[in-house]
N, C-alpha and C. Protein backbone atom coordinates (compact mmCIF):
# COMPACT_ATOMS: atom_id res chain seq x y z
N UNK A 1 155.28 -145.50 -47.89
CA UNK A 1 154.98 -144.30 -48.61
C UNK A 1 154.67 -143.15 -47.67
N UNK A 2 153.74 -143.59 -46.89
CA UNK A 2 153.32 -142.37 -45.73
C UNK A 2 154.48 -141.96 -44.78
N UNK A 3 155.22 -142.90 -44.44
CA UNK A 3 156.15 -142.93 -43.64
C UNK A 3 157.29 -141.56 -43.88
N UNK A 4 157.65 -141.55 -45.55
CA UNK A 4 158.53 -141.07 -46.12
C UNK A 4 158.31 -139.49 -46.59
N UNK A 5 156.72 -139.49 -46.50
CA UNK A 5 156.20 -138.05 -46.52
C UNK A 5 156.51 -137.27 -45.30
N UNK A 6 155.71 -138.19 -44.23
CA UNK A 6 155.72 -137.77 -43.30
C UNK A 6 157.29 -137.11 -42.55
N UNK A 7 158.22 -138.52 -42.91
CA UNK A 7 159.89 -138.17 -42.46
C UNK A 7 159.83 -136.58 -42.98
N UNK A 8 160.00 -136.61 -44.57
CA UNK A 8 160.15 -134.70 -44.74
C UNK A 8 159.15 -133.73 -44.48
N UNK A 9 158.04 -134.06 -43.89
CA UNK A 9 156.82 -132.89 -43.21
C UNK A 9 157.85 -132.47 -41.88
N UNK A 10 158.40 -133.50 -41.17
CA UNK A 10 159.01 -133.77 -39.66
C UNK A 10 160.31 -132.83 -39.97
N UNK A 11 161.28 -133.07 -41.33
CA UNK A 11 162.53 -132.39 -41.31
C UNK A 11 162.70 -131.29 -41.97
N UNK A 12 161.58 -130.84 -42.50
CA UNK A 12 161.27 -129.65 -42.46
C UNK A 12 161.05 -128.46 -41.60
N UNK A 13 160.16 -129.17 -40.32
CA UNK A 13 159.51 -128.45 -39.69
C UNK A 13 160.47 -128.65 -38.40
N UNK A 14 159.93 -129.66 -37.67
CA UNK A 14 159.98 -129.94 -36.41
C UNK A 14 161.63 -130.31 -36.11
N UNK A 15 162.29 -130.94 -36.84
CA UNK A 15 163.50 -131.58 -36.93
C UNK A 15 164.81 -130.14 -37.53
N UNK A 16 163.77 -129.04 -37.58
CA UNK A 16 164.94 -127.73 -37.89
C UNK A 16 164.69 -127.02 -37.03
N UNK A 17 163.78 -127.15 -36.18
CA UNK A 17 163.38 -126.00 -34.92
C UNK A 17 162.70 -124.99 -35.37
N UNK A 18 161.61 -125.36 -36.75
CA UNK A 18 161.51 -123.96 -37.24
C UNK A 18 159.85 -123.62 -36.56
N UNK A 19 159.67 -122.98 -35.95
CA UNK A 19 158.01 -123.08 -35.48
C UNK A 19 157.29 -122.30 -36.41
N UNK A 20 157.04 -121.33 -37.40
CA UNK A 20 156.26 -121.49 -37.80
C UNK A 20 156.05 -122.48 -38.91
N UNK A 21 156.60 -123.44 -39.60
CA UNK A 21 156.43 -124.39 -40.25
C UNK A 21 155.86 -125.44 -39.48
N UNK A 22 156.09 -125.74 -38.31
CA UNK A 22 155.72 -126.62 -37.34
C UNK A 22 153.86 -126.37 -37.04
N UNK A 23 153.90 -124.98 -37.15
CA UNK A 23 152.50 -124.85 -36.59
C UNK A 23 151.57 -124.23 -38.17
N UNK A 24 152.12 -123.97 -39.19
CA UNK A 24 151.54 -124.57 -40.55
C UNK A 24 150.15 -125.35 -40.58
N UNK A 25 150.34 -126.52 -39.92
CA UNK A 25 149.64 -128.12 -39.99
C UNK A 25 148.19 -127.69 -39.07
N UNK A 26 148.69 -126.88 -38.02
CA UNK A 26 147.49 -126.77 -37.09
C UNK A 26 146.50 -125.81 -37.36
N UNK A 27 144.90 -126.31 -37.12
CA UNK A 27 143.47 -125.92 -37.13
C UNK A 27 143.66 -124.52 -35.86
N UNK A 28 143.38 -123.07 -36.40
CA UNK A 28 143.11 -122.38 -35.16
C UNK A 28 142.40 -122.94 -33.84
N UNK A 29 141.53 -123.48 -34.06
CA UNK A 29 140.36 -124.47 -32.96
C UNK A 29 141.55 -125.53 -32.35
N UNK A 30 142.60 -126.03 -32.43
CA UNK A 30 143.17 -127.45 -32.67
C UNK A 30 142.97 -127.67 -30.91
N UNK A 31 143.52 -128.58 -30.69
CA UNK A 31 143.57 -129.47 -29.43
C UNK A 31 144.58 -130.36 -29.49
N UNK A 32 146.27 -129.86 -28.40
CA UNK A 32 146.81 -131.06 -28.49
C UNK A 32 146.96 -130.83 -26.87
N UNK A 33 147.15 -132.65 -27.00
CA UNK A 33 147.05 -133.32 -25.17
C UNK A 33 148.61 -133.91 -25.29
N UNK A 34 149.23 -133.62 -24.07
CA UNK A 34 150.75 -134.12 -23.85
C UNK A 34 150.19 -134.50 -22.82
N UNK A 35 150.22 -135.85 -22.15
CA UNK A 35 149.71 -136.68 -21.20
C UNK A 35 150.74 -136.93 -20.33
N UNK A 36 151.12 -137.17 -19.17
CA UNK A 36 152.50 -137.07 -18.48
C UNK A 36 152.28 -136.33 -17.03
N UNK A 37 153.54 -136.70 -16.71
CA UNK A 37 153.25 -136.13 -15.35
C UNK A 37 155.03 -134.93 -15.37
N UNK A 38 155.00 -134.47 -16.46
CA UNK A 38 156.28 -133.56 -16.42
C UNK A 38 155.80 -132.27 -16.75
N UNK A 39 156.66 -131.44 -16.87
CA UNK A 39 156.29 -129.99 -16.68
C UNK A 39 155.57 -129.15 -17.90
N UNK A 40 156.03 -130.15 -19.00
CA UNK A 40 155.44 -129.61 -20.44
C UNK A 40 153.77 -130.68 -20.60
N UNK A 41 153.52 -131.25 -19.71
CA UNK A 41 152.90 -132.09 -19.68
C UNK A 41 151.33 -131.04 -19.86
N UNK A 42 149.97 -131.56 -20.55
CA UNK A 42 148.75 -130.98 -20.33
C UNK A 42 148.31 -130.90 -21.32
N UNK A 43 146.85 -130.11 -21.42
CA UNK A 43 146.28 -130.02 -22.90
C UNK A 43 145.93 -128.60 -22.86
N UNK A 44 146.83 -128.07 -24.08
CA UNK A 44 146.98 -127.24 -24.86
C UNK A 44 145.52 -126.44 -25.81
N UNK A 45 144.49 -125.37 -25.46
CA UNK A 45 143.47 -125.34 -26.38
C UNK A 45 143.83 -124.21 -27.79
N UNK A 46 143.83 -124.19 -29.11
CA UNK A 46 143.91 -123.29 -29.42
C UNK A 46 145.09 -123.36 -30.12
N UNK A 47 145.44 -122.61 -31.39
CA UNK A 47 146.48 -122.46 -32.03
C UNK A 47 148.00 -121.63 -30.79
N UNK A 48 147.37 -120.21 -30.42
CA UNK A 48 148.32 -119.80 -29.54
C UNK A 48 148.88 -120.40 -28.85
N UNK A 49 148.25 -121.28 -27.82
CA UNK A 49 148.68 -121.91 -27.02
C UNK A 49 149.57 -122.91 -27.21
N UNK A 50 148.90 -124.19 -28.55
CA UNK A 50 150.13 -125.09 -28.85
C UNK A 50 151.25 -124.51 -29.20
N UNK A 51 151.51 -123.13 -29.90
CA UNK A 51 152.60 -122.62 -30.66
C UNK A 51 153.18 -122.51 -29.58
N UNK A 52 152.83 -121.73 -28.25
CA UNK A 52 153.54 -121.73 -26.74
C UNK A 52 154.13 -122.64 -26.23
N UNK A 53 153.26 -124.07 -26.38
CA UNK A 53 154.09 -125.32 -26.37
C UNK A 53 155.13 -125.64 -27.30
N UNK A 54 155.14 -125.75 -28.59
CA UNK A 54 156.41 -125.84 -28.95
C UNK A 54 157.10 -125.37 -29.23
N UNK A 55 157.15 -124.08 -29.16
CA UNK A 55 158.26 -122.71 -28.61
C UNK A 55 158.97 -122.98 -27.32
N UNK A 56 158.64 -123.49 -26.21
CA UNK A 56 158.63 -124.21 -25.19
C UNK A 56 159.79 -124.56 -25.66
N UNK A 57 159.42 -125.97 -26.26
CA UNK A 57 160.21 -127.32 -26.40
C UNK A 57 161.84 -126.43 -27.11
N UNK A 58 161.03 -126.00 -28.15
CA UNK A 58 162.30 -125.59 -29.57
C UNK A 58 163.49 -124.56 -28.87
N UNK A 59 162.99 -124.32 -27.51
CA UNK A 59 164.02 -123.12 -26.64
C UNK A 59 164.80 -124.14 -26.02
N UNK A 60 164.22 -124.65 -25.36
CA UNK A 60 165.03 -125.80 -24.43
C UNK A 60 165.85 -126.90 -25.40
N UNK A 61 165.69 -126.88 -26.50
CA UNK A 61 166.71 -128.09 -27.38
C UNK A 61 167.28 -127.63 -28.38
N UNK A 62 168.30 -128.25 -28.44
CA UNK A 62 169.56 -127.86 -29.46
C UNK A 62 169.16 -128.76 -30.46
N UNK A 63 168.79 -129.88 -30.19
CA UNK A 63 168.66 -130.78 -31.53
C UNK A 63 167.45 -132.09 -31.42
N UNK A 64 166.80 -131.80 -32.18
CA UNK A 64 164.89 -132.81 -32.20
C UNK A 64 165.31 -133.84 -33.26
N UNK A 65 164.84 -135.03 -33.70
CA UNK A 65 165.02 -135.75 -34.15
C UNK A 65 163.88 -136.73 -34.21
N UNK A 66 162.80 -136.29 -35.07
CA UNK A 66 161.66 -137.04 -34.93
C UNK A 66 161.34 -137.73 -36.62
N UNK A 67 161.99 -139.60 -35.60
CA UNK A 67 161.33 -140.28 -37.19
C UNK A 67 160.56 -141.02 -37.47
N UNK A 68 159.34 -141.46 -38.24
CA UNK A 68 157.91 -141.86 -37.99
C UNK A 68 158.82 -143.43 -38.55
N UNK A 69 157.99 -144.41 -38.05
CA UNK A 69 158.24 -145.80 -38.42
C UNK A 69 157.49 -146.38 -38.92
N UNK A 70 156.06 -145.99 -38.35
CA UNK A 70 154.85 -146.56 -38.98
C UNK A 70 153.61 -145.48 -39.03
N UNK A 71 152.96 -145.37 -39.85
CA UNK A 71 151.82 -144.61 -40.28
C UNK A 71 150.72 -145.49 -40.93
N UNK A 72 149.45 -145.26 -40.27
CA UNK A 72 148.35 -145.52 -40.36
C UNK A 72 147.18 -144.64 -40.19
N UNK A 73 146.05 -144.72 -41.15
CA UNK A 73 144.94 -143.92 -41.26
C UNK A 73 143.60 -144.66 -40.90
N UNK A 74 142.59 -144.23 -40.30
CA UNK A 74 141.45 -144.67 -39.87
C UNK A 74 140.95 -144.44 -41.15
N UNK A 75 140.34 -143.92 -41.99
CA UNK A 75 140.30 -144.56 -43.03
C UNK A 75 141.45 -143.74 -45.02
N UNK A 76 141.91 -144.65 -45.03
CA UNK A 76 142.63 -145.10 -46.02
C UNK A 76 142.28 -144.32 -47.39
N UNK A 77 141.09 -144.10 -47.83
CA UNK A 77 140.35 -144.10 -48.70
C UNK A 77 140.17 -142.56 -48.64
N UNK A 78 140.00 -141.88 -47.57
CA UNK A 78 139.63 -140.37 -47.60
C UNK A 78 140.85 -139.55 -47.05
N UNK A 79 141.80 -139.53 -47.48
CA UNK A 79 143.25 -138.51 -47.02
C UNK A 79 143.14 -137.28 -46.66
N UNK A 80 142.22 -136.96 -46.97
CA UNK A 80 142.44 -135.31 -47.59
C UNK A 80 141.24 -134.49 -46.83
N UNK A 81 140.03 -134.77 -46.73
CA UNK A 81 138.51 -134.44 -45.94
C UNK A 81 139.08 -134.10 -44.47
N UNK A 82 139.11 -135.70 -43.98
CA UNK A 82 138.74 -135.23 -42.55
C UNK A 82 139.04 -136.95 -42.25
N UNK A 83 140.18 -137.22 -41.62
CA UNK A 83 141.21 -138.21 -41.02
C UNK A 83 141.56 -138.77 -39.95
N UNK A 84 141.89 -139.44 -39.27
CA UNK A 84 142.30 -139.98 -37.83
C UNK A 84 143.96 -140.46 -38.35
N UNK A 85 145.29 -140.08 -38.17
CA UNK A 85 146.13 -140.69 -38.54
C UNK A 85 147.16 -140.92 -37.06
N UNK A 86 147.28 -142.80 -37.42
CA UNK A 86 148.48 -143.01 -36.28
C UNK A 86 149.81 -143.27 -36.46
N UNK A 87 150.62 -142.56 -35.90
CA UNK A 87 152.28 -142.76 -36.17
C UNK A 87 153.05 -143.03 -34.99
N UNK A 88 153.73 -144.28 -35.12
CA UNK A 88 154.59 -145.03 -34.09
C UNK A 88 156.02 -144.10 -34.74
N UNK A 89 156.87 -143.04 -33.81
CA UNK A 89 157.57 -142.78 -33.88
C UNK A 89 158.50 -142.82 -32.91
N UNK A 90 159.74 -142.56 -33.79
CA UNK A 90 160.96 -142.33 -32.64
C UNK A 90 161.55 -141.06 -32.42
N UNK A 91 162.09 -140.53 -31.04
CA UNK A 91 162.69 -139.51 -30.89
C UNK A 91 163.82 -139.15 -30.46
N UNK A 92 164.76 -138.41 -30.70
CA UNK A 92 165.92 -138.49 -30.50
C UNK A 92 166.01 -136.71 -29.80
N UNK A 93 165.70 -136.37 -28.39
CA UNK A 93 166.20 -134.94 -28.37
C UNK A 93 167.23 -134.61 -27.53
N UNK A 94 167.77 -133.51 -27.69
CA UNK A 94 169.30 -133.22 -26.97
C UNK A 94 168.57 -132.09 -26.51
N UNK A 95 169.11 -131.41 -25.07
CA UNK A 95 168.83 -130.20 -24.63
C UNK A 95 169.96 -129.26 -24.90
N UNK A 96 169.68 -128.23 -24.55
CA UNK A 96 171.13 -127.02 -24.64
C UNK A 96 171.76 -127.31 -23.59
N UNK A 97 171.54 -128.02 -22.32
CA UNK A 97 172.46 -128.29 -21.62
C UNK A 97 172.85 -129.52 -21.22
N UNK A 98 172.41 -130.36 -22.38
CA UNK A 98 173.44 -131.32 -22.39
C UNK A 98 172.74 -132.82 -22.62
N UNK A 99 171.68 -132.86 -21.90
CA UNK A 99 170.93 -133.87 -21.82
C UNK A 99 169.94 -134.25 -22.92
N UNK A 100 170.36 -135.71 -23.23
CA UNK A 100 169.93 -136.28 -24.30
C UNK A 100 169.46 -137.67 -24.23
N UNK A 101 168.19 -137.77 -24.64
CA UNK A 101 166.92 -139.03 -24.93
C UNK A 101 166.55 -139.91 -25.52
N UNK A 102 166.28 -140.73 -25.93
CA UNK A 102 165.77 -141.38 -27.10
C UNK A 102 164.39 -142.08 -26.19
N UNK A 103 163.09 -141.84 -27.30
CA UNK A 103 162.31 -142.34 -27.08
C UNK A 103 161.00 -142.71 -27.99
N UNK A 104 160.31 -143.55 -27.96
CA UNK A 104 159.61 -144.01 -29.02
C UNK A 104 157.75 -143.40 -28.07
N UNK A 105 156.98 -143.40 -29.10
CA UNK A 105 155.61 -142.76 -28.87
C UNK A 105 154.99 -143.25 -30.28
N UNK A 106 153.44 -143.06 -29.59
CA UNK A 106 152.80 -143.07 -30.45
C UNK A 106 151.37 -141.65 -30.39
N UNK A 107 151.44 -140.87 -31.57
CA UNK A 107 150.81 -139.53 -32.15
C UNK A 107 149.44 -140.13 -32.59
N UNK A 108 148.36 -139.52 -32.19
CA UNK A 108 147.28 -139.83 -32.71
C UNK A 108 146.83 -138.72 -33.19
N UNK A 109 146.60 -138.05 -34.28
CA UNK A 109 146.51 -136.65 -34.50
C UNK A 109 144.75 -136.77 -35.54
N UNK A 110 143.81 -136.00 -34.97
CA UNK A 110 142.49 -135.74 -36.21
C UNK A 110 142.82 -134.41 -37.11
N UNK A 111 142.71 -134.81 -38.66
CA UNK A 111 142.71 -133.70 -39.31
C UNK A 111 141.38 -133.98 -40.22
N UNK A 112 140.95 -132.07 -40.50
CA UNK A 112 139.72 -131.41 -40.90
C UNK A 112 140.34 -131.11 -41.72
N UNK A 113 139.80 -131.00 -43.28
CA UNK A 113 140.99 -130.16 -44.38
C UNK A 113 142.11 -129.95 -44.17
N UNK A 114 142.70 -130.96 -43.73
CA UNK A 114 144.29 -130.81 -44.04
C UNK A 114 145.03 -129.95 -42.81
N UNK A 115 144.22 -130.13 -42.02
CA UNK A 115 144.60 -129.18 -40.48
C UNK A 115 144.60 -129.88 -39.41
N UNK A 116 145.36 -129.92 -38.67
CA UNK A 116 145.71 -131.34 -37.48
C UNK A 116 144.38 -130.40 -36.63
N UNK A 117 143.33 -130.91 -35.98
CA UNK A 117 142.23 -130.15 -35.38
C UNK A 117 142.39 -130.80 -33.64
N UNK A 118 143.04 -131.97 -33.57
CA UNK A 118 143.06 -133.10 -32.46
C UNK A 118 144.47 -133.18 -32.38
N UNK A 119 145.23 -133.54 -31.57
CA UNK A 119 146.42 -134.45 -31.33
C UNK A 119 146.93 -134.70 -29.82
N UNK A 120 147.15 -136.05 -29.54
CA UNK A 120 147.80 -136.38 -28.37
C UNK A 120 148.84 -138.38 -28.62
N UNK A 121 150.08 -137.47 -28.08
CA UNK A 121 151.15 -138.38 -27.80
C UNK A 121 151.27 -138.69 -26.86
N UNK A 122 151.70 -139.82 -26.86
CA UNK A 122 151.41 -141.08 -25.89
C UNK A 122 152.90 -141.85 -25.85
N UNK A 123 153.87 -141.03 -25.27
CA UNK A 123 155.38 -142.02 -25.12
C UNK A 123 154.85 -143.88 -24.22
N UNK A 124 155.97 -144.28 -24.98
CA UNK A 124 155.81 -146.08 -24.53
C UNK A 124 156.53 -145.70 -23.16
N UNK A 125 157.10 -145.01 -22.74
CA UNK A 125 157.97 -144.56 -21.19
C UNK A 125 157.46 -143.13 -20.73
N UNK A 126 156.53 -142.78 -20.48
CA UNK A 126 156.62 -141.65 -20.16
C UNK A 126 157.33 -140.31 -18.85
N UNK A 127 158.22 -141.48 -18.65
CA UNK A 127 159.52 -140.90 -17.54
C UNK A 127 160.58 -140.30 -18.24
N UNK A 128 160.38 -140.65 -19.70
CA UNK A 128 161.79 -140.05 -20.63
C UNK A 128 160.85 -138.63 -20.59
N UNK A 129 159.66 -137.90 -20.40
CA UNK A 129 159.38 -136.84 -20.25
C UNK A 129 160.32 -136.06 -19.26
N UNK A 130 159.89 -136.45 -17.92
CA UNK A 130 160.83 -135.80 -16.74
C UNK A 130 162.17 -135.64 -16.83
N UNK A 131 162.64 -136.65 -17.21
CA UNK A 131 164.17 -136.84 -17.73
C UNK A 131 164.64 -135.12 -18.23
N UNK A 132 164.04 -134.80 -19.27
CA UNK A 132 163.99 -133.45 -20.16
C UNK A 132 163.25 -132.16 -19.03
N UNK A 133 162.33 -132.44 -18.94
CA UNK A 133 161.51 -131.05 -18.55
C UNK A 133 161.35 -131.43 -17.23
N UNK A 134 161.76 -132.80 -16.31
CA UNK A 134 161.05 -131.69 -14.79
C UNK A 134 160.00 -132.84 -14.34
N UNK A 135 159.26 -132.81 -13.27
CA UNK A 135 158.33 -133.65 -13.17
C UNK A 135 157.73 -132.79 -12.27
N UNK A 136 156.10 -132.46 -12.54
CA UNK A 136 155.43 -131.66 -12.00
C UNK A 136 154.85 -131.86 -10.68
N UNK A 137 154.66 -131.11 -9.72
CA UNK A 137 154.46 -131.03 -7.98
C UNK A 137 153.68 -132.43 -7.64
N UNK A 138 152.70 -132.05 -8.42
CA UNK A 138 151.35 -132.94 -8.33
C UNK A 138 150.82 -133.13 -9.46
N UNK A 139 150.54 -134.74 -9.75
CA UNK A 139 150.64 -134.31 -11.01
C UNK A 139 149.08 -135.00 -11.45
N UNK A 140 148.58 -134.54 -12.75
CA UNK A 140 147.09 -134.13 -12.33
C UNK A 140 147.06 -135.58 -13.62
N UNK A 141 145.45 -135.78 -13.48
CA UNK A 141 145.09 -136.70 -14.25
C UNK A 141 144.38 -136.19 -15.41
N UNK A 142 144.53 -136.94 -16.70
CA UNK A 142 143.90 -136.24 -17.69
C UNK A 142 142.24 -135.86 -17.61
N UNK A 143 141.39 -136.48 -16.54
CA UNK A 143 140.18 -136.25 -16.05
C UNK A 143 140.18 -134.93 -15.79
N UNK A 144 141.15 -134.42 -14.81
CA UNK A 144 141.11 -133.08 -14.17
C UNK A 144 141.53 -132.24 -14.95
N UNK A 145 142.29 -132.51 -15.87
CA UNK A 145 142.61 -131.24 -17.15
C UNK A 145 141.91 -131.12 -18.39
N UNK A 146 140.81 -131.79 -18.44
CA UNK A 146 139.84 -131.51 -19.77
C UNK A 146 138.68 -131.17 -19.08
N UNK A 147 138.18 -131.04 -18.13
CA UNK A 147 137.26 -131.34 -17.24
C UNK A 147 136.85 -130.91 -15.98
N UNK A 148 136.71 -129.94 -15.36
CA UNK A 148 136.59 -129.60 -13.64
C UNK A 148 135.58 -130.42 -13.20
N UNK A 149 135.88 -131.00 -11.93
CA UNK A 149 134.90 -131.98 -11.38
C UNK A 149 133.38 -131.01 -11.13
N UNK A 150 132.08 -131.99 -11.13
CA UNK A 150 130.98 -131.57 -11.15
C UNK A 150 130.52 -131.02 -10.30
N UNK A 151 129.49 -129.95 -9.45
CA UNK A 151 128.94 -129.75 -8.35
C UNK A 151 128.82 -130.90 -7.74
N UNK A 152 128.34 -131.77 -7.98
CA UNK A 152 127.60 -133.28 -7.42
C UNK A 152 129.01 -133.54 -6.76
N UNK A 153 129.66 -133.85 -7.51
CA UNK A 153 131.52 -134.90 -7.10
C UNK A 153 131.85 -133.60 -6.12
N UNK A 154 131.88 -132.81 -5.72
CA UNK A 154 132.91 -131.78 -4.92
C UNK A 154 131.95 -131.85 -3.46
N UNK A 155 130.57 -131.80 -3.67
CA UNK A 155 129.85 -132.19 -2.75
C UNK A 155 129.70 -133.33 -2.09
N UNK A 156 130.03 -134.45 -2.96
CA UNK A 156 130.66 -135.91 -1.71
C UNK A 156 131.58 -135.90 -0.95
């Protein structure tokens, strides 16, 4: 059932390239984390910013293809309040110049009234990132991008 919602939330939005339908879903406050060591890779604070991210993506590809397989809720019982939902999906993207992916992930997204407020994907390969976008100089750990190390730690 969730699965099948979710498929037309995805081919609506994300699966037509349309960004503002895509960014619809998101909490001004939101937070999404792309974990990776590629160029689109990091965490995103803020409505502007994610929209930057997938403006990003929606320039660089001719064709997205995102289909959920499995959907699950932390709890079941409250949909609609305030949610934890997980989706094992697959992806299928082509670039404008040529290069094309398939890869499976899993989305952990928190929603507040019906507003994604949290989200971070987690590819089962996360080299099919670089593949697409690049693989960044140095590439930082999610410690160092939510986080600047402490007075104490810079002083050892």
């Amino acid at each position: 059932m969730f699965e099948r919602l979710l498929a037309r939330t995805y081919d609506r939005s994300i699966n037509r390239l349309d960004l503002d339908r895509t960014m619809a879903s998101w909490a001004d406050d939101a937070v999404f984390e792309f974990p990776g060591h590629s160029t689109i890779s990091g965490r995103f604070v803020g409505k502007p910013a994610i929209r930057a991210w997938w403006q990003r993506v929606f320039e660089r590809a001719s064709e997205v293809r995102f289909v959920p397989r499995h959907v699950a809720f932390a709890n079941p019982f409250l949909l609609t309040f305030a949610n934890t939902m997980f989706t094992e999906l697959e992806v299928d993207i082509t670039t404008k110049d040529g290069r094309t992916v398939h890869a499976e992930l899993v989305s952990v997204v928190r929603f507040r009234h019906g507003k994604a407020v949290h989200a971070r994907d987690y590819f089962l390969d996360p080299s099919v990132e670089e593949v697409l976008w690049g693989r960044i100089a140095e590439p930082l750990s999610t410690a160092s991008i939510t986080a600047p190390p402490s007075s104490a730690a810079v002083a050892a």
